[in-house]
Protein backbone atom coordinates (compact mmCIF):
# COMPACT_ATOMS: atom_id res chain seq x y z
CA UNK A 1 99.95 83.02 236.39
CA UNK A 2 97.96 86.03 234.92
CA UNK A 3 99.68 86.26 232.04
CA UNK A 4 98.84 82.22 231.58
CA UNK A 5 95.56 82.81 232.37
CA UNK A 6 94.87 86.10 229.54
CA UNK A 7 96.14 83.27 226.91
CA UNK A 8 94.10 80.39 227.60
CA UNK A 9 90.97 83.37 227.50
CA UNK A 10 92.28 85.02 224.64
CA UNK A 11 92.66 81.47 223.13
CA UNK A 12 89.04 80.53 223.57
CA UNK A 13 87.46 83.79 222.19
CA UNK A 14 89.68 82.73 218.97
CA UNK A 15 88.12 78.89 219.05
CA UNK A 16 84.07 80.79 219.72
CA UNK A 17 84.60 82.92 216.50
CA UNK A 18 85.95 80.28 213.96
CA UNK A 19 83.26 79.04 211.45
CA UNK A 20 83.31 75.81 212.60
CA UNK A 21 82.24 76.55 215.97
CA UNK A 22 79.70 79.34 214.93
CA UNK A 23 78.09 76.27 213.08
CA UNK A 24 78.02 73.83 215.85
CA UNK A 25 76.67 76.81 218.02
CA UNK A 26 73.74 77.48 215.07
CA UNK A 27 73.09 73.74 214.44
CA UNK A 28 72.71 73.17 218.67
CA UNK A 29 70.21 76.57 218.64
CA UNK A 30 67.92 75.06 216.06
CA UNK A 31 67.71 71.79 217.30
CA UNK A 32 66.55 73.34 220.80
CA UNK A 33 63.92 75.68 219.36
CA UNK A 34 62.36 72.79 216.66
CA UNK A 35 59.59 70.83 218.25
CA UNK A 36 59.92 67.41 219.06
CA UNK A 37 58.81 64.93 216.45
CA UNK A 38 55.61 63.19 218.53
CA UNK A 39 54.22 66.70 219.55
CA UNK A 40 50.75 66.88 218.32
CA UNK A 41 49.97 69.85 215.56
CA UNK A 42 46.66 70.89 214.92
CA UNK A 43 47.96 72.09 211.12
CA UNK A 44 46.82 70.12 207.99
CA UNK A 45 48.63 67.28 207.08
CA UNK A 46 50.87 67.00 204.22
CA UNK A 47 49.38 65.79 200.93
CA UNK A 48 49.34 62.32 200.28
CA UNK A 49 49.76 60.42 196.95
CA UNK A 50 46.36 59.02 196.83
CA UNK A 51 45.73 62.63 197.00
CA UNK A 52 47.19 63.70 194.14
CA UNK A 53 45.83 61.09 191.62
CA UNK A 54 42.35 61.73 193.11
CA UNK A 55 43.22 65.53 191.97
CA UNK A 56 44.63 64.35 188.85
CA UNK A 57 41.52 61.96 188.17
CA UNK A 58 38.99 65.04 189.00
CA UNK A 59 41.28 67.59 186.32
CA UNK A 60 41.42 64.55 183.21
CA UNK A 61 37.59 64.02 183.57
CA UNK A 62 36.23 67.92 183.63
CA UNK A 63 38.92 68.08 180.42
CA UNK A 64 37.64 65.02 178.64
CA UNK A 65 34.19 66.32 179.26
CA UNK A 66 35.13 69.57 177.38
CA UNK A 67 36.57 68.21 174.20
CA UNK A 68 33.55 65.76 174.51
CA UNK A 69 35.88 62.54 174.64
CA UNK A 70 35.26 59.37 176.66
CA UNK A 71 37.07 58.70 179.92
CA UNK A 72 38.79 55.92 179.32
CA UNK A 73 40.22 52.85 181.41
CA UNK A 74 43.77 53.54 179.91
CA UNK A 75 44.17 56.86 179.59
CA UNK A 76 43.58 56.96 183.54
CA UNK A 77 45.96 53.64 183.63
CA UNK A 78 48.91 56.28 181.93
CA UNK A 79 47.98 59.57 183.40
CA UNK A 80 46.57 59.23 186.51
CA UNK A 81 47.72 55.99 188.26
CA UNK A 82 51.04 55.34 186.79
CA UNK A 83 52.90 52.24 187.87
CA UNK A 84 52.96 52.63 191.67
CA UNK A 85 49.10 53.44 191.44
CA UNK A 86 48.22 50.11 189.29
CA UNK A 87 46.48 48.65 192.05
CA UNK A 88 44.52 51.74 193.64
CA UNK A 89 41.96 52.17 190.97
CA UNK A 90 38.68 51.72 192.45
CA UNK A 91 40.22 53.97 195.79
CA UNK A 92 41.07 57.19 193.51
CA UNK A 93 37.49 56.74 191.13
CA UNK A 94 35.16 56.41 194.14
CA UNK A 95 37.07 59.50 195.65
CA UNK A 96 37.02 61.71 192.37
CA UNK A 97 33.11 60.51 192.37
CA UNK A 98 32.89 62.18 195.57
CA UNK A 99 35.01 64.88 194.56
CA UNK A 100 32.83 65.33 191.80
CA UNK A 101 29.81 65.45 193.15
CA UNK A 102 29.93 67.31 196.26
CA UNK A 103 32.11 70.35 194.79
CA UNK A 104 30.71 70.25 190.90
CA UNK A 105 27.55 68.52 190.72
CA UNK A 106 28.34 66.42 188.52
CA UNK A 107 29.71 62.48 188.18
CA UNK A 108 31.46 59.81 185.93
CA UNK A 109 28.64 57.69 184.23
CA UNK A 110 29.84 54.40 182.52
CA UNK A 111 29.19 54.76 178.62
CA UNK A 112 27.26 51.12 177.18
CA UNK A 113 29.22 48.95 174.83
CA UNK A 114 28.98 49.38 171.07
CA UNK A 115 27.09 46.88 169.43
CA UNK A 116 27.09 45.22 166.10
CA UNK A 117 23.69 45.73 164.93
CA UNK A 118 23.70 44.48 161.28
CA UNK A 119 21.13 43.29 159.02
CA UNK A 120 21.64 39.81 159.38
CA UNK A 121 21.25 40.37 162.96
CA UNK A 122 17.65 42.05 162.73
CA UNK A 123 16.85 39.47 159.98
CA UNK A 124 17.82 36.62 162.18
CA UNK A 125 15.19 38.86 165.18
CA UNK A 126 12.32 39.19 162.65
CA UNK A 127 12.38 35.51 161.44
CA UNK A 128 12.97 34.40 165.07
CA UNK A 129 9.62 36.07 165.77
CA UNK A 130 7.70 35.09 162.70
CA UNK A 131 8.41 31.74 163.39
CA UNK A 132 7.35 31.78 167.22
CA UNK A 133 3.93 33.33 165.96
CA UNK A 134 3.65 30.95 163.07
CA UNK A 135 4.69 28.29 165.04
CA UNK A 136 7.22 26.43 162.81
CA UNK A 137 9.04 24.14 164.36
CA UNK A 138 11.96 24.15 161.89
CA UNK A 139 11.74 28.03 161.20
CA UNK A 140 11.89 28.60 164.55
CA UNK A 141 14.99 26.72 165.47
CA UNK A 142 16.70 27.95 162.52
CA UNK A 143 15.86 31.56 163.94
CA UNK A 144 16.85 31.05 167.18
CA UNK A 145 20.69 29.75 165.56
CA UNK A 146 20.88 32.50 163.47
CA UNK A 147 19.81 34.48 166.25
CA UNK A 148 22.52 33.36 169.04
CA UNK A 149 25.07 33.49 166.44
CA UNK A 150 24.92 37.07 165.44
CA UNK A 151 24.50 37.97 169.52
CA UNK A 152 28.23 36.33 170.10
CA UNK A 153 29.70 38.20 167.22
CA UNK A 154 28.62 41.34 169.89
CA UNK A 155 31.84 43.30 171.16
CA UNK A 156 33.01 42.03 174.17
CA UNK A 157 33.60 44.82 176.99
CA UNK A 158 35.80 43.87 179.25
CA UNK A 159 37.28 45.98 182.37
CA UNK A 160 39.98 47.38 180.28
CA UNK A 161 37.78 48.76 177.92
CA UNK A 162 35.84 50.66 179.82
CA UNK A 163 34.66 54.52 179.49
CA UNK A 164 32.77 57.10 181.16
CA UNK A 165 31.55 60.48 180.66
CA UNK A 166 30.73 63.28 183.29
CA UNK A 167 27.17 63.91 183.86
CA UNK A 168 24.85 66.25 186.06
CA UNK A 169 23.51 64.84 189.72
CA UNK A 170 21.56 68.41 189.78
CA UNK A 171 18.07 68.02 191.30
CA UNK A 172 15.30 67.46 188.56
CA UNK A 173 14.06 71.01 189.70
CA UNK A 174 16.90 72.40 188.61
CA UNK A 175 17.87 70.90 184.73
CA UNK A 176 16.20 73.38 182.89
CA UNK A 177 17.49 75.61 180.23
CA UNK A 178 17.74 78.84 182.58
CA UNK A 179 20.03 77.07 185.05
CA UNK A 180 22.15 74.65 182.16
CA UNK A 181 22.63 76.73 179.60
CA UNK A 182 25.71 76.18 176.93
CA UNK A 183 29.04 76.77 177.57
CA UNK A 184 30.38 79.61 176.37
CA UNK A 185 33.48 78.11 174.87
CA UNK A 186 33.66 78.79 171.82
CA UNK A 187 30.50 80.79 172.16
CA UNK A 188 26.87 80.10 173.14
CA UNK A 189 25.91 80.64 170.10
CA UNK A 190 27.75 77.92 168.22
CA UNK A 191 27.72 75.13 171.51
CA UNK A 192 23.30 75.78 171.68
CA UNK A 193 22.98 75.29 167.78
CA UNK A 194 25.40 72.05 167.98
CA UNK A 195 23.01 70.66 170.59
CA UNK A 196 20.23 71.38 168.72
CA UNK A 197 21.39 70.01 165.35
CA UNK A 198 22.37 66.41 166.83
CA UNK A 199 19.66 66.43 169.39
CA UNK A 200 17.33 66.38 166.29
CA UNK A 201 19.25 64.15 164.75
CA UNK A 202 19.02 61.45 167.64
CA UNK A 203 15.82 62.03 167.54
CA UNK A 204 14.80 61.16 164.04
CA UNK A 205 16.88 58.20 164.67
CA UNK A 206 15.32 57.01 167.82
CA UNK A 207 11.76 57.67 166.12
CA UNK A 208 12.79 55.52 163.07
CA UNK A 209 13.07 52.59 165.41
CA UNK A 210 16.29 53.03 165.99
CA UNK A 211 18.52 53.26 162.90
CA UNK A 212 18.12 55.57 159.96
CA UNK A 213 19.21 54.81 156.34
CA UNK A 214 21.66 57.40 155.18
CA UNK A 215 18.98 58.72 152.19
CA UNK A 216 16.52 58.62 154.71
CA UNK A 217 18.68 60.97 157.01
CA UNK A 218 19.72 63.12 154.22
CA UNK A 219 15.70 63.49 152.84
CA UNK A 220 15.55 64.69 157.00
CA UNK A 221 18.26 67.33 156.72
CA UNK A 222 16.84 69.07 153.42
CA UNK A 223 13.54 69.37 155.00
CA UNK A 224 15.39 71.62 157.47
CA UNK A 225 17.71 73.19 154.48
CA UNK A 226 20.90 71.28 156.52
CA UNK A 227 21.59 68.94 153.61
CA UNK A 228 25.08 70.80 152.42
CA UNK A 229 25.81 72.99 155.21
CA UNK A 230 24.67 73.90 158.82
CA UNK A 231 25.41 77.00 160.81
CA UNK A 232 28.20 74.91 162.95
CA UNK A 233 29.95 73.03 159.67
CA UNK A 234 29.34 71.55 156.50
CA UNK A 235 27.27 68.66 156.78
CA UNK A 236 29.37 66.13 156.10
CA UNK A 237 31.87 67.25 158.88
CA UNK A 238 29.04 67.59 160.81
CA UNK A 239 28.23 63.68 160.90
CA UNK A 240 31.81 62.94 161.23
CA UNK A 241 32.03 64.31 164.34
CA UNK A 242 28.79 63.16 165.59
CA UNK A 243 30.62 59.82 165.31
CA UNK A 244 33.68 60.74 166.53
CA UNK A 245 32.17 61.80 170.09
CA UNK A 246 29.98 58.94 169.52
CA UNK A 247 26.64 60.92 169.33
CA UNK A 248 26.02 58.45 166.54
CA UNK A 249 27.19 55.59 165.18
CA UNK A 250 27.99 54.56 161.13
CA UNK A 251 27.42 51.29 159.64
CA UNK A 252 28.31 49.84 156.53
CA UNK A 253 27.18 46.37 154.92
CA UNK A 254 26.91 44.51 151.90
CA UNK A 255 23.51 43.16 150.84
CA UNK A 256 22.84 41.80 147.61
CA UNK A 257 26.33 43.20 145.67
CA UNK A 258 24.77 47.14 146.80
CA UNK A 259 26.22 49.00 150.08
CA UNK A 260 23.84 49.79 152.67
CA UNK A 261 24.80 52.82 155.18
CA UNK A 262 22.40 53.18 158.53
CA UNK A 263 22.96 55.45 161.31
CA UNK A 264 22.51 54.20 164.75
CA UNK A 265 22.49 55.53 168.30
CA UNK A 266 25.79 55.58 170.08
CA UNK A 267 27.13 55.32 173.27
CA UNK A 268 27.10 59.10 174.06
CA UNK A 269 23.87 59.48 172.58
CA UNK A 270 22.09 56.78 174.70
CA UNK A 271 23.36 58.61 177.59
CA UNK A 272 23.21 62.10 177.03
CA UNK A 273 20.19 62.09 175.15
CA UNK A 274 18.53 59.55 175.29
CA UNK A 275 15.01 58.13 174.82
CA UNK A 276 13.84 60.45 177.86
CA UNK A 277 15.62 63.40 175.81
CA UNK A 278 13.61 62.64 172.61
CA UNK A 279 10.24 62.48 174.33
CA UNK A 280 11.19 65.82 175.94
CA UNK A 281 11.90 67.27 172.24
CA UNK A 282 9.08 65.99 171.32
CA UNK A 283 6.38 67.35 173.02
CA UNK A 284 8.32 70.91 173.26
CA UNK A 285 7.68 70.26 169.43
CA UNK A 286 4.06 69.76 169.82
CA UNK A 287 3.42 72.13 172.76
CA UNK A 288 3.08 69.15 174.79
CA UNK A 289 5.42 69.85 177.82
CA UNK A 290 4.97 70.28 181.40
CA UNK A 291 3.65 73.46 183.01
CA UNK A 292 0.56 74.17 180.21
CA UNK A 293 -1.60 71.77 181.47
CA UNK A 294 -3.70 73.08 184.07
CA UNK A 295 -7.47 73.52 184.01
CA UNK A 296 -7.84 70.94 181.22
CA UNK A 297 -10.45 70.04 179.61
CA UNK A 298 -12.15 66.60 179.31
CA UNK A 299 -11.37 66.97 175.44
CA UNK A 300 -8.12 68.38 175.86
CA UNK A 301 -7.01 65.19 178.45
CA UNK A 302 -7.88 63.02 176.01
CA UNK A 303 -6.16 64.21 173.39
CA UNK A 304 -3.17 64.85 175.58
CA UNK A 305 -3.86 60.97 176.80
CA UNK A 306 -3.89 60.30 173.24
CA UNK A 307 -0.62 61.59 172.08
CA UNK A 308 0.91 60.63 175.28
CA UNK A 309 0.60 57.26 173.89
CA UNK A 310 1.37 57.54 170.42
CA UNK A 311 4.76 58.98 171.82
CA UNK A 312 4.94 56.10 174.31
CA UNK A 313 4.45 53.45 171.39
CA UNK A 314 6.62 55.01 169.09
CA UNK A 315 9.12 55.39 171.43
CA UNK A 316 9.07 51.61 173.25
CA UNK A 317 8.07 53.13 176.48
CA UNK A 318 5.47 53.03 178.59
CA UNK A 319 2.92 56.14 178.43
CA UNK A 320 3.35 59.26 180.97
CA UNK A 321 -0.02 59.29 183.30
CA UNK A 322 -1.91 62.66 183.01
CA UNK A 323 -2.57 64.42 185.71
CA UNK A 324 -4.50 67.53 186.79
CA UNK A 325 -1.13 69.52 186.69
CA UNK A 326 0.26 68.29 183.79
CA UNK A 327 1.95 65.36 182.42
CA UNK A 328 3.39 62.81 185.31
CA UNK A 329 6.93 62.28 184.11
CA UNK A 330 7.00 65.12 180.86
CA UNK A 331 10.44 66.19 181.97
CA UNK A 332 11.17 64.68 185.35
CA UNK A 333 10.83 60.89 184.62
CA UNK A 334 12.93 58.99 182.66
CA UNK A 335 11.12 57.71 179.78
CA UNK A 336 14.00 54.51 179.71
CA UNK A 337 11.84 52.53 182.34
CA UNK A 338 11.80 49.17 181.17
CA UNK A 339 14.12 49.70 178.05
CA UNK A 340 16.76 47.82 177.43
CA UNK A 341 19.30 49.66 175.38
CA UNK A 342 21.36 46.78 174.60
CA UNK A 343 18.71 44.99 172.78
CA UNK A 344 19.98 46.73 169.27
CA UNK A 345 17.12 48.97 167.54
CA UNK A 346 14.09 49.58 169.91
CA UNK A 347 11.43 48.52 167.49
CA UNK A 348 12.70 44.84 166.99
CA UNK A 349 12.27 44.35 170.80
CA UNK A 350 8.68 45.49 170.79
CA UNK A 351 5.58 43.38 169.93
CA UNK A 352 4.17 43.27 166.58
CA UNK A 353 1.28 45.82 166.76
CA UNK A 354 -2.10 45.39 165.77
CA UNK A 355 -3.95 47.22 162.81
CA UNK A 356 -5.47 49.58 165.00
CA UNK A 357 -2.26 50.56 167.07
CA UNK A 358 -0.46 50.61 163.46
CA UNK A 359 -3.57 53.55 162.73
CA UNK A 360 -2.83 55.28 165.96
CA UNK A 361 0.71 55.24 165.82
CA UNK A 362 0.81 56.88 162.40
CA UNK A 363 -0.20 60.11 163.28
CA UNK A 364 2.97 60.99 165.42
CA UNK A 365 5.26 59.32 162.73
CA UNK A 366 4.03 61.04 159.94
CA UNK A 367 5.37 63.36 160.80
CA UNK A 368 8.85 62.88 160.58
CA UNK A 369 8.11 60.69 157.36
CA UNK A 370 8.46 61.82 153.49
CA UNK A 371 5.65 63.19 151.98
């Protein structure tokens, strides 16, 4: 009996310390000591997959914005949503817009759609408007055809098409050159003088009524010894890549058997600079901005009054008040109000001006005319 007994003891310490049964020993351990699987856990909860394309949306926009290239529809389509995402587009963009503005101050603003503005097109405006004032029946109806007919041959922008571009949400207080200053990458020196060559640019352009002739532009540029080369690039590459980031836009046509190039505002330009931008270049130009204005006197308000609304008329917008501070609206109201940017060059949308305005007006656009 004992020696029975030592074998079937002996033979159980041998069945304990094969592999086998130190793994079904291990495997029944762990299962006791893991936590069961409706226990509540205070930890954060593992990432989701809307989570990651909201990530992914946030990294492709602050990398667009750095090489200066539109957001586009597609390129989020490809390399954000992918196919299982098709259908979550607006849910990822409003969270990356959140994203974006409460951790960078900054957001996605749709760019406008590119429009055809031709010379038949601002013909067709002109005669539609000589024959409302004339009030020729025939003229006029011809006008208006000629009219409706160069507004359908406008790009069409659908969904898919669609851009954007990240801009500030900063406080008004806080957009000044002190806070925003230029990236450093590839230096300040290089990004400041960039901004400064195609703000003035967009500027003469806005001020010309909104397209510029390319002899025109060039007549611009050797006034400010830029006509062959500028301290970023050589001209030339210089306006190509104004249009490439779509600072500026280049049209060609054909009238009369000779080639006619203009320069129009683009989609970036309308939004990043803007007619609010010019207006601000404008009176830094003059010594017209905010902040120098206090204790005027009654001469000095009216000339400020006075060149408040030579800016406003040359500019399509209505004229900044004056007050006893300064100018209401020199750098903290958007000089857009009541501007419609899709209405092709902003002097065809205004009203023909009278012989007096014509007189007033001159004095500010002189000044960016030829001698």
């Amino acid at each position: 009996m004992s020696s029975n007994r030592k074998r079937r003891a002996n033979a159980a310490v041998e069945t304990e310390s094969t592999p086998s049964a130190r793994r079904r020993r291990r495997q029944s351990e762990e299962s006791d000591s893991s936590p069961a699987p409706n226990s509540d856990d205070d930890g954060p909860s593992a990432p989701t997959s809307t989570d990651a394309m909201v990530k992914k949306m946030v990294r492709l926009a602050i990398a667009s914005e750095y090489s200066r290239l539109p957001i586009r529809r597609n390129d989020i389509s490809t390399k954000v949503l992918g196919e299982q995402g098709s259908r979550q587009f607006k849910l990822v963009f409003d969270q990356a817009q959140w994203e974006l503005r409460q951790r960078f101050g900054m957001e996605m603003t749709e760019l406008p759609a590119r429009e055809k503005v031709t010379i038949t097109q601002r013909r067709g405006e002109l005669g539609f408007r000589l024959a409302f004032l004339c009030c020729r029946p025939t003229l006029f109806l011809r006008s208006l055809l000629t009219s409706r007919t160069t507004a359908a041959q406008k790009t069409t922008f659908s969904s898919a098409n669609k851009s954007w571009i990240v801009t500030t949400t900063l406080p008004l207080a806080y957009r000044s050159p002190d806070i925003l200053i230029p990236t450093k990458a590839p230096s300040l020196y290089t990004e400041s003088t960039y901004t400064g060559l195609y703000s003035f640019i967009i500027a003469v352009i806005v001020l010309n009524g909104g397209s510029l002739a390319e002899q025109k532009l060039d007549r611009y540029l050797s006034r400010t010894n830029a006509e062959i080369a500028t301290p970023v690039d050589r001209t030339d590459k210089l306006l190509q890549r104004l249009c490439k980031e779509g600072y500026i836009i280049k049209t060609r046509e054909m009238d009369g058997g000779e080639e006619v190039i203009e320069y129009v505002l683009g989609p970036r330009g309308k939004i990043e600079v803007g007619t609010s931008g010019v207006a601000g270049l404008v009176r830094t130009v003059y010594g017209k901005e905010k902040g120098d204005h206090a204790g005027l006197t009654q001469l000095q308000r009216e000339e400020l009054e006075d060149f408040e609304g030579k800016l406003g008329r040359s500019l399509g917008i209505e004229p900044a008040s004056i007050r006893a501070s300064g100018v209401d609206g020199a750098s903290d109201v958007d000089g857009d109000a009541g501007v419609d940017r899709s209405s092709g060059p902003r002097r065809s949308s205004r009203r023909g001006p009278t012989q007096e305005q014509e007189e007033e007006e001159g004095s500010v656009s002189e000044e960016y005319e030829e001698e």
